[in-house]
Protein backbone atom coordinates (compact mmCIF):
# COMPACT_ATOMS: atom_id res chain seq x y z
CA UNK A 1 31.72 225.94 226.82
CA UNK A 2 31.36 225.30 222.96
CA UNK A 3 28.57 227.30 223.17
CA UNK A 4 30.34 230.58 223.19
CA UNK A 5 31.50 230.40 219.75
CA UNK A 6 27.26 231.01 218.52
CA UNK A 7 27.46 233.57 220.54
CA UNK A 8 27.52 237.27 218.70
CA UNK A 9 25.55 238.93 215.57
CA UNK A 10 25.09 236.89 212.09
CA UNK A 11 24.58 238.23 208.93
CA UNK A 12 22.92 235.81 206.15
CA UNK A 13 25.55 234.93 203.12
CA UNK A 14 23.97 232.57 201.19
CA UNK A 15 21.27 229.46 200.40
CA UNK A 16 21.61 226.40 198.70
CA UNK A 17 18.25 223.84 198.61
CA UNK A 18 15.80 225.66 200.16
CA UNK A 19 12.73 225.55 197.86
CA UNK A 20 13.43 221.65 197.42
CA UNK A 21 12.88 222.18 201.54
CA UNK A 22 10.13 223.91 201.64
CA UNK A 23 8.12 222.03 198.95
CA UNK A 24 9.34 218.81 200.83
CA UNK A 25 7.39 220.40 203.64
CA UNK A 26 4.26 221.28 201.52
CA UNK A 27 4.74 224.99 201.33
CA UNK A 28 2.84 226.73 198.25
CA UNK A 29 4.66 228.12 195.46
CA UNK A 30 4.67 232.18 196.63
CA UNK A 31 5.40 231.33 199.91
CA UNK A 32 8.44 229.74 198.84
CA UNK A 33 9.39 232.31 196.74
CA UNK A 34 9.05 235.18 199.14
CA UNK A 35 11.12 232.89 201.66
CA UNK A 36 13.97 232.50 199.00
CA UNK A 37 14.09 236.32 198.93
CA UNK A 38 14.31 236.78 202.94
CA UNK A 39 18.10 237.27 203.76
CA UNK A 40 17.55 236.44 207.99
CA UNK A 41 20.04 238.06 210.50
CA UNK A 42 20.55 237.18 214.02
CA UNK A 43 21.97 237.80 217.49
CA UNK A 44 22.85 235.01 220.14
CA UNK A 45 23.23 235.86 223.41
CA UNK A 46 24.27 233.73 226.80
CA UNK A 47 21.98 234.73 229.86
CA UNK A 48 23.45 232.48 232.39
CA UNK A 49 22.07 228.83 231.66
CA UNK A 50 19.95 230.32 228.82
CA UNK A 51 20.57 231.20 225.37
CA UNK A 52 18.68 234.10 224.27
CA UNK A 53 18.00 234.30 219.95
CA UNK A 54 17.06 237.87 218.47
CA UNK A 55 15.92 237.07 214.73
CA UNK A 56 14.91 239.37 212.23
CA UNK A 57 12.70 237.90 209.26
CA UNK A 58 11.18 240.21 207.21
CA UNK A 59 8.73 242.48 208.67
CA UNK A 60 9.11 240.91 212.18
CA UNK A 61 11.36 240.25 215.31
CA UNK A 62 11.65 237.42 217.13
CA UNK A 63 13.32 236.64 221.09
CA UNK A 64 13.97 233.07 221.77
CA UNK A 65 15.03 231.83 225.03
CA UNK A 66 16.35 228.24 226.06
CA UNK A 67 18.26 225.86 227.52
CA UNK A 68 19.66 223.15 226.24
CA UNK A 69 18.19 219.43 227.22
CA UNK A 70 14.65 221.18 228.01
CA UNK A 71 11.68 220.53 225.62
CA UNK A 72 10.11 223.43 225.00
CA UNK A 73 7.05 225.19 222.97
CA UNK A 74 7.43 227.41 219.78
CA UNK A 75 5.68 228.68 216.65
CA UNK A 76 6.37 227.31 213.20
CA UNK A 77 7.05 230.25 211.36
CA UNK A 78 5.50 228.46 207.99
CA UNK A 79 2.13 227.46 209.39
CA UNK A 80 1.88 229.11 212.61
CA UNK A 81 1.02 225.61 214.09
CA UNK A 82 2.74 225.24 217.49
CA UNK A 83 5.47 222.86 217.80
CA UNK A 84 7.65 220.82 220.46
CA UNK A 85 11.52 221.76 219.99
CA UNK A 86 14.87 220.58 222.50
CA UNK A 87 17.77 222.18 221.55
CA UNK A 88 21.49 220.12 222.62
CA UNK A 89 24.75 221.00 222.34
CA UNK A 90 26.75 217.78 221.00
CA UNK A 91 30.74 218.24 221.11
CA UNK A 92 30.84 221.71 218.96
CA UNK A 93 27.66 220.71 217.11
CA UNK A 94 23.97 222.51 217.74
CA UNK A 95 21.11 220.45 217.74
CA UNK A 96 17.52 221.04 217.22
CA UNK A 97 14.90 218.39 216.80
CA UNK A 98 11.28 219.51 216.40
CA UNK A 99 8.20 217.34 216.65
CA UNK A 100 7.24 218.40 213.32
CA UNK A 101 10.10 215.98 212.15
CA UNK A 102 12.16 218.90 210.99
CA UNK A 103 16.24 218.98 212.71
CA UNK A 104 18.80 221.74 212.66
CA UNK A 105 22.07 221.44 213.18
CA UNK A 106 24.28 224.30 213.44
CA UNK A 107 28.36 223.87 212.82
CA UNK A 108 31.19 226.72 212.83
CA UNK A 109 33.42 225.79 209.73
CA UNK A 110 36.16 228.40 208.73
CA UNK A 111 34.45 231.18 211.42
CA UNK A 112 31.00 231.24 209.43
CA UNK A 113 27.98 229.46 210.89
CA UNK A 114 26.64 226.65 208.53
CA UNK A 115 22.92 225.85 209.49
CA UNK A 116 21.51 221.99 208.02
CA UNK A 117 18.07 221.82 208.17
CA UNK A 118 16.38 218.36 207.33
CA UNK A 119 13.09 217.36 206.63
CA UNK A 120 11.98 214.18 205.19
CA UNK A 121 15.39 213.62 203.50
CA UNK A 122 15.80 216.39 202.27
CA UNK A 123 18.39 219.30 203.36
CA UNK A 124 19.18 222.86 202.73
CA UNK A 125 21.78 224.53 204.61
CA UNK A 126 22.12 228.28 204.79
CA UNK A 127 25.46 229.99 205.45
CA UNK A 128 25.91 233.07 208.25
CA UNK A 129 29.15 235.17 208.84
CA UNK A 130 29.60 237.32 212.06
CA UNK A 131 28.62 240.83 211.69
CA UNK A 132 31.65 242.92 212.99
C-alpha cells in the first residue's frame, strides 16, 4: 500500500511561499508572522483502514483520524470555522481537498515529505524529513 511510506515521525525542514498563502487566504499580518515562525512536527500512524495524524503546532496537539474516500468534518486551524475535507491516495500521491477551496498534496521525493498546499492559485510547499 503506498500509504506506508507517510507512515512514521516528521520533523519540519523548511518553507518556501507561505505568507503569499496565507495573505491569499486573508490572514492578518501577525498571524502570518507567528505562522512563519511555527516549525510543525508530526506522526502518521496506520490503524487498520484508518490513518491516524498526531500534529504538534505551537502550544497545541492535534489527533486526526481518517480514511481515505470518506468526507469528513475538521477545524480550520486559521479561523476555527469548520470545514468539509476527503483525503485520497492517488498512485504514490496524497490528496486533500477541503471545501474551503484549499488542496494538499503530499509527495515523497528523495525520502523527505514535500507538502503543496494551494489556494486560489497560489502555492507554498513545506518540506518534512523523518525523525530517526
Amino acid at each position: 500500500m503506498a500509504v506506508n511510506q507517510y507512515v512514521g515521525s516528521w520533523t519540519h525542514e523548511k518553507s518556501e511561499g507561505l505568507d503569499e498563502f496565507l495573505k491569499a487566504m486573508g490572514v492578518g499580518s501577525i498571524k502570518r508572522k507567528m505562522a512563519t515562525t511555527v516549525n510543525p512536527s508530526f506522526r502518521v500512524e496506520l490503524d487498520g483502514n484508518k490513518l491516524v495524524i498526531h500534529q504538534k503546532l505551537l502550544m497545541k496537539a492535534k489527533r486526526t483520524v481518517f480514511e481515505f474516500d470518506v468526507e469528513r468534518t475538521d477545524q480550520n486551524p486559521l479561523d476555527g470555522k469548520d470545514v468539509q475535507v476527503t483525503e485520497t491516495m492517488d498512485g504514490e500521491h496524497w490528496n486533500t481537498k477541503c471545501s474551503n477551496g484549499v488542496t494538499m498534496t503530499r509527495s515523497i521525493v528523495d525520502g523527505k515529505l514535500i507538502v503543496k498546499q494551494t489556494f486560489e492559485g497560489v502555492t507554498f510547499q513545506r518540506t518534512f524529513v523523518k525523525a530517526k
